[in-house]
C-alpha atoms as a PDB file:
ATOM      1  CA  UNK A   1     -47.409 -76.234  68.692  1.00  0.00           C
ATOM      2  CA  UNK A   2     -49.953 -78.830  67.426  1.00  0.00           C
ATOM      3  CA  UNK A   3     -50.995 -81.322  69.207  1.00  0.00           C
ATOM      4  CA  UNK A   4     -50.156 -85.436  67.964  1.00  0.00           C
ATOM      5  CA  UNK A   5     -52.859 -87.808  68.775  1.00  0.00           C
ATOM      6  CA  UNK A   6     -52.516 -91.135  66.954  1.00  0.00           C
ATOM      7  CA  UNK A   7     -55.452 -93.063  66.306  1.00  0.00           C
ATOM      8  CA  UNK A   8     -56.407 -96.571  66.818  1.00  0.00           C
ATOM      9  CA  UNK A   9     -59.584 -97.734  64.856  1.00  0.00           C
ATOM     10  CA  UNK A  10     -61.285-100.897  66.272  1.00  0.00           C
ATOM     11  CA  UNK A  11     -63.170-104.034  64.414  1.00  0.00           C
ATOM     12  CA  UNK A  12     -63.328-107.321  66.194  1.00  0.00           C
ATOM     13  CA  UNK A  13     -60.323-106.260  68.815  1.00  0.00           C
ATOM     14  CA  UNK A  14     -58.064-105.475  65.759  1.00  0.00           C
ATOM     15  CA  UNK A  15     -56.365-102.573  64.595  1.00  0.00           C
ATOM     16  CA  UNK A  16     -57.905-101.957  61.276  1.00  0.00           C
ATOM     17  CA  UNK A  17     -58.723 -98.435  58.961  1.00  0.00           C
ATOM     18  CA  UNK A  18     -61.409 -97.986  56.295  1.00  0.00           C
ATOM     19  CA  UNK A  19     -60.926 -95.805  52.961  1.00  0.00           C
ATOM     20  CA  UNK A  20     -63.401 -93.216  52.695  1.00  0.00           C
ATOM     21  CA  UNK A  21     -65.848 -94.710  55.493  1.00  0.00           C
ATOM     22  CA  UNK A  22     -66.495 -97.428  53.218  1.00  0.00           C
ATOM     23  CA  UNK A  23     -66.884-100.982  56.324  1.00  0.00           C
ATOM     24  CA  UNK A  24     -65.778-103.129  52.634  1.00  0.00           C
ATOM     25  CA  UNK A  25     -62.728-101.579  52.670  1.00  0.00           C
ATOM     26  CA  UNK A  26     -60.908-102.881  55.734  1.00  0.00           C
ATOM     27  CA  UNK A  27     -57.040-103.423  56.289  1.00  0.00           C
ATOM     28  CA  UNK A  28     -56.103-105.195  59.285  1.00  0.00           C
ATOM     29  CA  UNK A  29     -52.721-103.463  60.289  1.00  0.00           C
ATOM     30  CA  UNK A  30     -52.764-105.904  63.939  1.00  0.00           C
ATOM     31  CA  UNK A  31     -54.327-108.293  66.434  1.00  0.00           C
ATOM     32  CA  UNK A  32     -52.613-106.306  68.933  1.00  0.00           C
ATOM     33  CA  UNK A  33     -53.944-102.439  69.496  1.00  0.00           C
ATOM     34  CA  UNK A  34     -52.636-102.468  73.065  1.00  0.00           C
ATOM     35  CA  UNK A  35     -49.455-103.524  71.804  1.00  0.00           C
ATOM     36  CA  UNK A  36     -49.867-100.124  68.752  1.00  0.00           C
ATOM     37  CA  UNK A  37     -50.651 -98.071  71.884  1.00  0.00           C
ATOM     38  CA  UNK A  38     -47.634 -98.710  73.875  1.00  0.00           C
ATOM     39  CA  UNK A  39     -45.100 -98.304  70.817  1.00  0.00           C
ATOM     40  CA  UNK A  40     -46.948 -94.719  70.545  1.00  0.00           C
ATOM     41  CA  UNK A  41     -46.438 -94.145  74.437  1.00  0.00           C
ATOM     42  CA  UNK A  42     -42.927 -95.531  74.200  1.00  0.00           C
ATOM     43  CA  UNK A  43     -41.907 -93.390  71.557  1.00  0.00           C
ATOM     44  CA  UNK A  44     -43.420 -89.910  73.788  1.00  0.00           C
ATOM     45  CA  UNK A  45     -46.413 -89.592  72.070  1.00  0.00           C
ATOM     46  CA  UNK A  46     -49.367 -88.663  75.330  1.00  0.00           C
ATOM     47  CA  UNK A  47     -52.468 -88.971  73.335  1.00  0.00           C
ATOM     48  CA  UNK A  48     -54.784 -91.222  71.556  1.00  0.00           C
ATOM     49  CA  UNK A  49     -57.911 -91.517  69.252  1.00  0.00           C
ATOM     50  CA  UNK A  50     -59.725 -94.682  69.554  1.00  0.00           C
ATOM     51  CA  UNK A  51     -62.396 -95.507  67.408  1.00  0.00           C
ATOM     52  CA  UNK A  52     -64.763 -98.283  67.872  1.00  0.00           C
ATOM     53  CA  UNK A  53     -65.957 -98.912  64.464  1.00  0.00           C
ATOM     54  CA  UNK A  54     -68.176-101.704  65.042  1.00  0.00           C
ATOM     55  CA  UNK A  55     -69.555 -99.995  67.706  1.00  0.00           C
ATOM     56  CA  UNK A  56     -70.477 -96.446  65.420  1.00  0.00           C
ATOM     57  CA  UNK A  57     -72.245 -99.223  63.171  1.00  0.00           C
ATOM     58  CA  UNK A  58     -73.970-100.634  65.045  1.00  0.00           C
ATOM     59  CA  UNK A  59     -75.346 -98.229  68.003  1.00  0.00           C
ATOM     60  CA  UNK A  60     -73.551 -99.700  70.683  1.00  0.00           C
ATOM     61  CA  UNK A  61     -70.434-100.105  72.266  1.00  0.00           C
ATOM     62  CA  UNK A  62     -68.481-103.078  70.987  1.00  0.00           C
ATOM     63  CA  UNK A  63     -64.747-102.773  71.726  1.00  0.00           C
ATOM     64  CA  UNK A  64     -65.055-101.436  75.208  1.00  0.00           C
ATOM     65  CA  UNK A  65     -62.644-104.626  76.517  1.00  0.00           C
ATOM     66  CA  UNK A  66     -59.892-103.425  74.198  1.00  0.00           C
ATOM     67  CA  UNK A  67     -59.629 -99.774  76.108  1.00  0.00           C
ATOM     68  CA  UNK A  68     -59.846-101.184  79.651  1.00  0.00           C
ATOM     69  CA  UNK A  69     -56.708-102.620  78.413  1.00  0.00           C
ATOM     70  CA  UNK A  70     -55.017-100.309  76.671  1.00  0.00           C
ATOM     71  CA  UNK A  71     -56.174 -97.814  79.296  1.00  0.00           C
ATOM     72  CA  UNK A  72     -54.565-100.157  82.501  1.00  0.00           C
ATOM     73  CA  UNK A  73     -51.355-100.765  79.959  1.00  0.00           C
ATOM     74  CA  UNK A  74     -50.266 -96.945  79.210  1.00  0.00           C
ATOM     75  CA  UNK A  75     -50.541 -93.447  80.497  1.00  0.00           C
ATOM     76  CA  UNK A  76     -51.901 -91.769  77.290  1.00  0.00           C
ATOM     77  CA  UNK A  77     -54.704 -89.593  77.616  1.00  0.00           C
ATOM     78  CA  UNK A  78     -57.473 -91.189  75.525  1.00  0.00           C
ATOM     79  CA  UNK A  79     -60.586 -90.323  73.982  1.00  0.00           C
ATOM     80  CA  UNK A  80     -63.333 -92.918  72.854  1.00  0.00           C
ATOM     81  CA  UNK A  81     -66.063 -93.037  70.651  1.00  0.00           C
ATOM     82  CA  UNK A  82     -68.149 -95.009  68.924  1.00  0.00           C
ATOM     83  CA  UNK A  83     -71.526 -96.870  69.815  1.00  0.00           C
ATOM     84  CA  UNK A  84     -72.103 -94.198  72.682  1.00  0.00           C
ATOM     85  CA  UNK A  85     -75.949 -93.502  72.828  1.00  0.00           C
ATOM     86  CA  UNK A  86     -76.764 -93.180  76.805  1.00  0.00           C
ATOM     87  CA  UNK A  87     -75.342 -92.106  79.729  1.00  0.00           C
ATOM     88  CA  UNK A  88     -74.776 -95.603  81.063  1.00  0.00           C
ATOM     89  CA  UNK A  89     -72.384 -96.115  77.912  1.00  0.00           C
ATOM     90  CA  UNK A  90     -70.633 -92.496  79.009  1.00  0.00           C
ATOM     91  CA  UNK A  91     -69.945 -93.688  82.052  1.00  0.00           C
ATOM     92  CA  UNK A  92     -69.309 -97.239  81.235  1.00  0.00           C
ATOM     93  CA  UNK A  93     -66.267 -95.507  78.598  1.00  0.00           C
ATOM     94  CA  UNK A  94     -65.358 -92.960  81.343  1.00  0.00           C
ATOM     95  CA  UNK A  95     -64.737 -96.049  83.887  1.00  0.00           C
ATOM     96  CA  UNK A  96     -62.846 -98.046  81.352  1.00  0.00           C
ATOM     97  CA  UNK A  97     -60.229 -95.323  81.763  1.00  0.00           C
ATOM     98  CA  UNK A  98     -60.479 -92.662  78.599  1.00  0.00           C
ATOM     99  CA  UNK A  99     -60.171 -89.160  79.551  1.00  0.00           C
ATOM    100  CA  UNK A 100     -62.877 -88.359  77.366  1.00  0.00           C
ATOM    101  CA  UNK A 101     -65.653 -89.541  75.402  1.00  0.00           C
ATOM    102  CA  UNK A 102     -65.712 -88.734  71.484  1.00  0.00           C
ATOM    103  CA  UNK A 103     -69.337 -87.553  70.810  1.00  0.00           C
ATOM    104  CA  UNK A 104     -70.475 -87.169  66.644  1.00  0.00           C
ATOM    105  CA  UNK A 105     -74.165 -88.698  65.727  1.00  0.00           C
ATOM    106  CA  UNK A 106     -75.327 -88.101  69.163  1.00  0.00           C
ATOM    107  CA  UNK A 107     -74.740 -84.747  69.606  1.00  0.00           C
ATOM    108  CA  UNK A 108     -76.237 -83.953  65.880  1.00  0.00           C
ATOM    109  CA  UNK A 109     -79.491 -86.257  66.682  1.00  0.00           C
ATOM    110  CA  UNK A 110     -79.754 -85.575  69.916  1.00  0.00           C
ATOM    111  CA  UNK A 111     -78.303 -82.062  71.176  1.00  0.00           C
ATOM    112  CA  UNK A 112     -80.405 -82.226  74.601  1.00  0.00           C
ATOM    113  CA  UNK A 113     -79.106 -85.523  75.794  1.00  0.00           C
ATOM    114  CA  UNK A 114     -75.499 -84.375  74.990  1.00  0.00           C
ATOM    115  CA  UNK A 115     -75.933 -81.379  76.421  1.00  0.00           C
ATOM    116  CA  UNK A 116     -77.067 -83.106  80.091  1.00  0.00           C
ATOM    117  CA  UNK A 117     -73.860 -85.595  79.372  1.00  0.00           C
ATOM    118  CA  UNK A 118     -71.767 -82.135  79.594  1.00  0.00           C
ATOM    119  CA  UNK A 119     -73.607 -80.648  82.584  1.00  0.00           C
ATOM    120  CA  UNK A 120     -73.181 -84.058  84.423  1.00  0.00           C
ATOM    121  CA  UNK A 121     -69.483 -84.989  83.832  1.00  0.00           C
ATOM    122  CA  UNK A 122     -68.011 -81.543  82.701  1.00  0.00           C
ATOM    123  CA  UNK A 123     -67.360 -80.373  78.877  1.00  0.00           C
ATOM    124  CA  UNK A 124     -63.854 -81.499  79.358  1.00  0.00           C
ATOM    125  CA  UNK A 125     -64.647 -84.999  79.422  1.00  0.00           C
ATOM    126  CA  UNK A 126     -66.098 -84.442  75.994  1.00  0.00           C
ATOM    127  CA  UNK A 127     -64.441 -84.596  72.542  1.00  0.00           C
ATOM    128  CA  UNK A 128     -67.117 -83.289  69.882  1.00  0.00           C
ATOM    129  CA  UNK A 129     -66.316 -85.402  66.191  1.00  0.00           C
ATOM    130  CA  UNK A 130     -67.911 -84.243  63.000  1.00  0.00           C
ATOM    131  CA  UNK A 131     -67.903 -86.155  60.053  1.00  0.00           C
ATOM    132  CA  UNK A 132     -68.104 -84.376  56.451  1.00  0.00           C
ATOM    133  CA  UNK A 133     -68.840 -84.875  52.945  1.00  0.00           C
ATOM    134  CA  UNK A 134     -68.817 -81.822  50.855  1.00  0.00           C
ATOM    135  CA  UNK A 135     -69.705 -79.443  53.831  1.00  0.00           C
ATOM    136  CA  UNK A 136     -72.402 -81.058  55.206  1.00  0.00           C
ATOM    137  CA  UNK A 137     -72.257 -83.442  58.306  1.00  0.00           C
ATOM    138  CA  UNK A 138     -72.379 -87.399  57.873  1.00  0.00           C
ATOM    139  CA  UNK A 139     -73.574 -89.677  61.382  1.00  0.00           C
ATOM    140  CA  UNK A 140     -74.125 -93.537  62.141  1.00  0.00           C
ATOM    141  CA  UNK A 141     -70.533 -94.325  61.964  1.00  0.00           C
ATOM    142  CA  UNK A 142     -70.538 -91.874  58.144  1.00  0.00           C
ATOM    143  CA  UNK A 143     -73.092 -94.028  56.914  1.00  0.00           C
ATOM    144  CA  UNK A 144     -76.261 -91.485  56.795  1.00  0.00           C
ATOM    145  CA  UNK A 145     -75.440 -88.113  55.099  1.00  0.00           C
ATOM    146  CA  UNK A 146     -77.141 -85.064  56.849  1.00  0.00           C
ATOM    147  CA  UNK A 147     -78.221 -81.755  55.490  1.00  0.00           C
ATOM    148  CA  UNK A 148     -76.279 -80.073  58.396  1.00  0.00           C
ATOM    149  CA  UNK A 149     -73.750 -77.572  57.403  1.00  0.00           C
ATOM    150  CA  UNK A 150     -70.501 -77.980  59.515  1.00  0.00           C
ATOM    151  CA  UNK A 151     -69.727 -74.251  60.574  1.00  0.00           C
ATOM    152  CA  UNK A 152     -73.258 -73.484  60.938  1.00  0.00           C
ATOM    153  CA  UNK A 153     -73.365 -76.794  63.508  1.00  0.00           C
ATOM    154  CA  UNK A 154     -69.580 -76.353  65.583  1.00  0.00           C
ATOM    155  CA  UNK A 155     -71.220 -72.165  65.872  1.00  0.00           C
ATOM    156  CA  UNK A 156     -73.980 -73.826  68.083  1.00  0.00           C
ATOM    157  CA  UNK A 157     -72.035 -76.041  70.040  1.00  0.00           C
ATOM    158  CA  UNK A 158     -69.044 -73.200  70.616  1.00  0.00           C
ATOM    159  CA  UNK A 159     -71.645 -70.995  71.733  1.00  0.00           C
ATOM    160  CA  UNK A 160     -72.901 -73.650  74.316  1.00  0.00           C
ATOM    161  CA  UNK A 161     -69.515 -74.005  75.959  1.00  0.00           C
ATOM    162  CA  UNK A 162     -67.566 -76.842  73.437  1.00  0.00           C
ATOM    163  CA  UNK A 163     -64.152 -75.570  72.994  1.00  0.00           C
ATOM    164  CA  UNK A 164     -62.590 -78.652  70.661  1.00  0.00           C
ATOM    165  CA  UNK A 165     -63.738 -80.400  67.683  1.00  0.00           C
ATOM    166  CA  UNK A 166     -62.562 -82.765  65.337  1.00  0.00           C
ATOM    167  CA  UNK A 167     -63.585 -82.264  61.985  1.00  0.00           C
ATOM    168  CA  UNK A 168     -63.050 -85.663  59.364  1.00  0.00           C
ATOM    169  CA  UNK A 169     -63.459 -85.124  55.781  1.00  0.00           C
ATOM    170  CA  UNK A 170     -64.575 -88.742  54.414  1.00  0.00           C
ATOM    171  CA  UNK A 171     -63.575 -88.076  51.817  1.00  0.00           C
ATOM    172  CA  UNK A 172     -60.138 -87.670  52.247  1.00  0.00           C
ATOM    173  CA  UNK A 173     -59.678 -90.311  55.193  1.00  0.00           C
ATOM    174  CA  UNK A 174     -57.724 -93.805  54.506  1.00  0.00           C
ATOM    175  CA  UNK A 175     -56.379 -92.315  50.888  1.00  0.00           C
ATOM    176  CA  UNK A 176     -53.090 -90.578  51.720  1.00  0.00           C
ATOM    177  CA  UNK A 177     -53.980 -87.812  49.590  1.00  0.00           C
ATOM    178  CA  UNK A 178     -53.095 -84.548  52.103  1.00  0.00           C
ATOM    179  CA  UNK A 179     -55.596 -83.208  54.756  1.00  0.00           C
ATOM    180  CA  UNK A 180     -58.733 -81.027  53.511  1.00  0.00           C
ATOM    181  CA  UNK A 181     -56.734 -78.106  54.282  1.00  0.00           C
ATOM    182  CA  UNK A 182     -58.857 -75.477  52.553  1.00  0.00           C
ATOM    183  CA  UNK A 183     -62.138 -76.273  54.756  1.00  0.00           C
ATOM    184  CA  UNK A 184     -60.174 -76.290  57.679  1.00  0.00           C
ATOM    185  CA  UNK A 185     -58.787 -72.972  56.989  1.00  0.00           C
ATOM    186  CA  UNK A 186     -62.824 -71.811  56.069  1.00  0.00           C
ATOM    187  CA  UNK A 187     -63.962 -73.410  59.676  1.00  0.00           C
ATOM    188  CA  UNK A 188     -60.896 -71.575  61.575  1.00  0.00           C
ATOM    189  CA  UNK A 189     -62.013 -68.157  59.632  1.00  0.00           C
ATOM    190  CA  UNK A 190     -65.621 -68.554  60.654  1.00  0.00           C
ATOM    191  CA  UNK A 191     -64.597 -69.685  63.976  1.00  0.00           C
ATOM    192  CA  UNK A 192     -61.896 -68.396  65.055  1.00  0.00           C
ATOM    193  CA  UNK A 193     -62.545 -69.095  69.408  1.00  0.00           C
ATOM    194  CA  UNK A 194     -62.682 -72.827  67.562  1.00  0.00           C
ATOM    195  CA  UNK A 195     -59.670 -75.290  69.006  1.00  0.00           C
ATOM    196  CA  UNK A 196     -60.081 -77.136  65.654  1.00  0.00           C
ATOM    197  CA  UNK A 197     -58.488 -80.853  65.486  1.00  0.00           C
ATOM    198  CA  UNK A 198     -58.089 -82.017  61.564  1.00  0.00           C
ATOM    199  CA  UNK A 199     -58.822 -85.501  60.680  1.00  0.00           C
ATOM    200  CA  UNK A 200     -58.288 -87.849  57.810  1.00  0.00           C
ATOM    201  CA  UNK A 201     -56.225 -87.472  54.822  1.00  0.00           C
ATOM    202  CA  UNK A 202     -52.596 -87.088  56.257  1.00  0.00           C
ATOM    203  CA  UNK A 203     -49.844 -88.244  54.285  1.00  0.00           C
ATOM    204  CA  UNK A 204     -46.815 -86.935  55.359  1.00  0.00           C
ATOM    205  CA  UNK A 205     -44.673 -84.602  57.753  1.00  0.00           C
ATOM    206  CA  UNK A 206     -45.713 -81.032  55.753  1.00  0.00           C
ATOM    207  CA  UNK A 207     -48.733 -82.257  55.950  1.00  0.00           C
ATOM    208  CA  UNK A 208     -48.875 -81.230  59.737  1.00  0.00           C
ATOM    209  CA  UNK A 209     -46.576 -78.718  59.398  1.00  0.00           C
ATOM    210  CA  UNK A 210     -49.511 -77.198  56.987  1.00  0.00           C
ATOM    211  CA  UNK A 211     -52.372 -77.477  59.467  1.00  0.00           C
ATOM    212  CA  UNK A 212     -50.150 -76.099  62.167  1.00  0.00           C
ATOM    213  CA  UNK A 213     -49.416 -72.662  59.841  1.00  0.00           C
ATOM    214  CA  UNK A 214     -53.542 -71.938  59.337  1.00  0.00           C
ATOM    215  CA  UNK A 215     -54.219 -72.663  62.876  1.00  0.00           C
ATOM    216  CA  UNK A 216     -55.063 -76.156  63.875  1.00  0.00           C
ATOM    217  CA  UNK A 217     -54.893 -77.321  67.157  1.00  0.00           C
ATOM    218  CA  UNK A 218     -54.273 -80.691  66.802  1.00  0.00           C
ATOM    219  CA  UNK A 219     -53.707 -83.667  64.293  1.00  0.00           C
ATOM    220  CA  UNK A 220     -55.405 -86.691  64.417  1.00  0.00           C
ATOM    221  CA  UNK A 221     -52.688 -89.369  62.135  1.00  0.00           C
ATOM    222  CA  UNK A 222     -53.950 -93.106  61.599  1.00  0.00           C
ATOM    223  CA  UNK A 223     -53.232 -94.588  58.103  1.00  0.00           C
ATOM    224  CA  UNK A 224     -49.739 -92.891  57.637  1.00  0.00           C
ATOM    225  CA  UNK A 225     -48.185 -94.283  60.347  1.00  0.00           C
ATOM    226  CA  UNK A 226     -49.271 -97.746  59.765  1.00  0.00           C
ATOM    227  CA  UNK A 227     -48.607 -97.583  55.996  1.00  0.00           C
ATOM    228  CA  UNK A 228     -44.983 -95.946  57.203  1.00  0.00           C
ATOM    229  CA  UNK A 229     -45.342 -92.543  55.366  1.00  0.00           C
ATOM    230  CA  UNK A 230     -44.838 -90.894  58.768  1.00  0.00           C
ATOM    231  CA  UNK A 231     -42.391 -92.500  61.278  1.00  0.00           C
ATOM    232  CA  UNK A 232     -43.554 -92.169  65.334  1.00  0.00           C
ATOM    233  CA  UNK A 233     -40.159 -90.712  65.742  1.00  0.00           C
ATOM    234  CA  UNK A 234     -41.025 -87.501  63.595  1.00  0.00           C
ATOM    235  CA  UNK A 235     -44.632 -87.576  65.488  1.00  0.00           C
ATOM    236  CA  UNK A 236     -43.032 -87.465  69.003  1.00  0.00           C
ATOM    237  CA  UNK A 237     -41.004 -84.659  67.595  1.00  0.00           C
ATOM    238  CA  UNK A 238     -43.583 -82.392  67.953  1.00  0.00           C
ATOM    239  CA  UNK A 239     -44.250 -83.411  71.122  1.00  0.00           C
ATOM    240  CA  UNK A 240     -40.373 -82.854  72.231  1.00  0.00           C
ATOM    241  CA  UNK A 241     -40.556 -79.485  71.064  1.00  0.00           C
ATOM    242  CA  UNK A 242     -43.260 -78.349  73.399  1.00  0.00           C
ATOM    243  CA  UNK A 243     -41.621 -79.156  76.446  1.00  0.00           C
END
């Protein structure tokens, strides 16, 4: 069964989501992410994607407050990212209470230092994001465009012990146009040990029913539920039919 995490995306403490990457293209869906977070708990959902936007802009952790509190407010099991460049932010996101700390620009820049974050804390406490237009990897919060090829860069990192990835299309994310199922299905064929989460894009229930049939993991919703093309009820669903 695939795995639900909703996903809160941070500017200025609010609960906001971008089309395409683009930061001119903001929608402010609340003033209240802990608030969002608790609805998702309440409902059954276990997980959550936060996203400090400001903070992948701008090199540095910005939103940091906002997960202490969501993190002392809820049980879900969260992952951060966003702004994390040393191991004193690591452990600074770590403390704040998220199970793990979402990794992208660092570990493309910077391989070495995200490799000693690994052997210090423990892979687990590590989700690996990649961010793609076309096929080829986009860092500094999507903003600088990479001549890394995606399978050629989650091959490295699978072979050094990373298990999970979540792979974001840009150009699919904040339009409610369907997931980029057909390089998900190319990643899962060329990596098939891979535990492959899909990101941006998702529109509707078959949506994840889709990604579930190739072999996704997990499903990482934002804009659907806050536009209302997906209800929390059908989200938890998934969730109820695991146990």
């Amino acid at each position: 069964m695939i795995e639900i995490i909703p996903a809160i995306d941070l500017i200025d403490g609010k609960c906001v989501r971008l089309s395409q990457g683009d930061f001119s293209k903001i929608r402010i869906y609340s003033d209240d992410p802990v608030d969002i977070a608790c609805r998702f708990e309440d409902a059954g959902l276990r997980r959550l994607h936060i996203v400090d936007l400001e903070g992948a802009k701008q090199g540095r952790i910005v939103n940091l407050r906002v997960l202490e509190e969501i993190a002392s407010s809820s049980d879900l099991v969260i992952d951060f990212g966003g702004g994390i460049t040393t191991s004193k932010d690591v452990k600074a996101v770590l403390d704040a209470g998220a199970s793990m700390a979402s990794i992208g620009s660092i570990a493309v820049k910077s391989p070495d230092k995200f490799f000693s974050w690994t052997e210090k804390y423990g892979a687990a406490r590590f989700l690996l994001g990649a961010d793609v237009r076309g096929r080829v990897l986009a860092i500094n919060g999507w903003q600088t465009v990479t001549e890394v090829e995606i399978t050629s860069f989650l091959q490295e990192y699978l072979g050094k012990g990373v298990s999970t990835a979540f792979v974001t299309d840009i150009a699919k994310d904040g339009l409610l146009k369907g997931p980029a199922t057909e390089l998900y299905r190319h990643i899962l064929e060329s990596l098939p040990g891979l535990k492959l989460i899909a990101s941006g894009g998702v529109s509707a229930i078959d949506d994840i029913h889709q990604l579930e049939e190739i072999g996704c993991h997990g499903v990482i919703v934002g804009k659907a539920i806050y536009e209302e093309k997906i209800a929390i009820s059908q989200l938890a669903a998934f969730v109820e039919n695991t146990e």
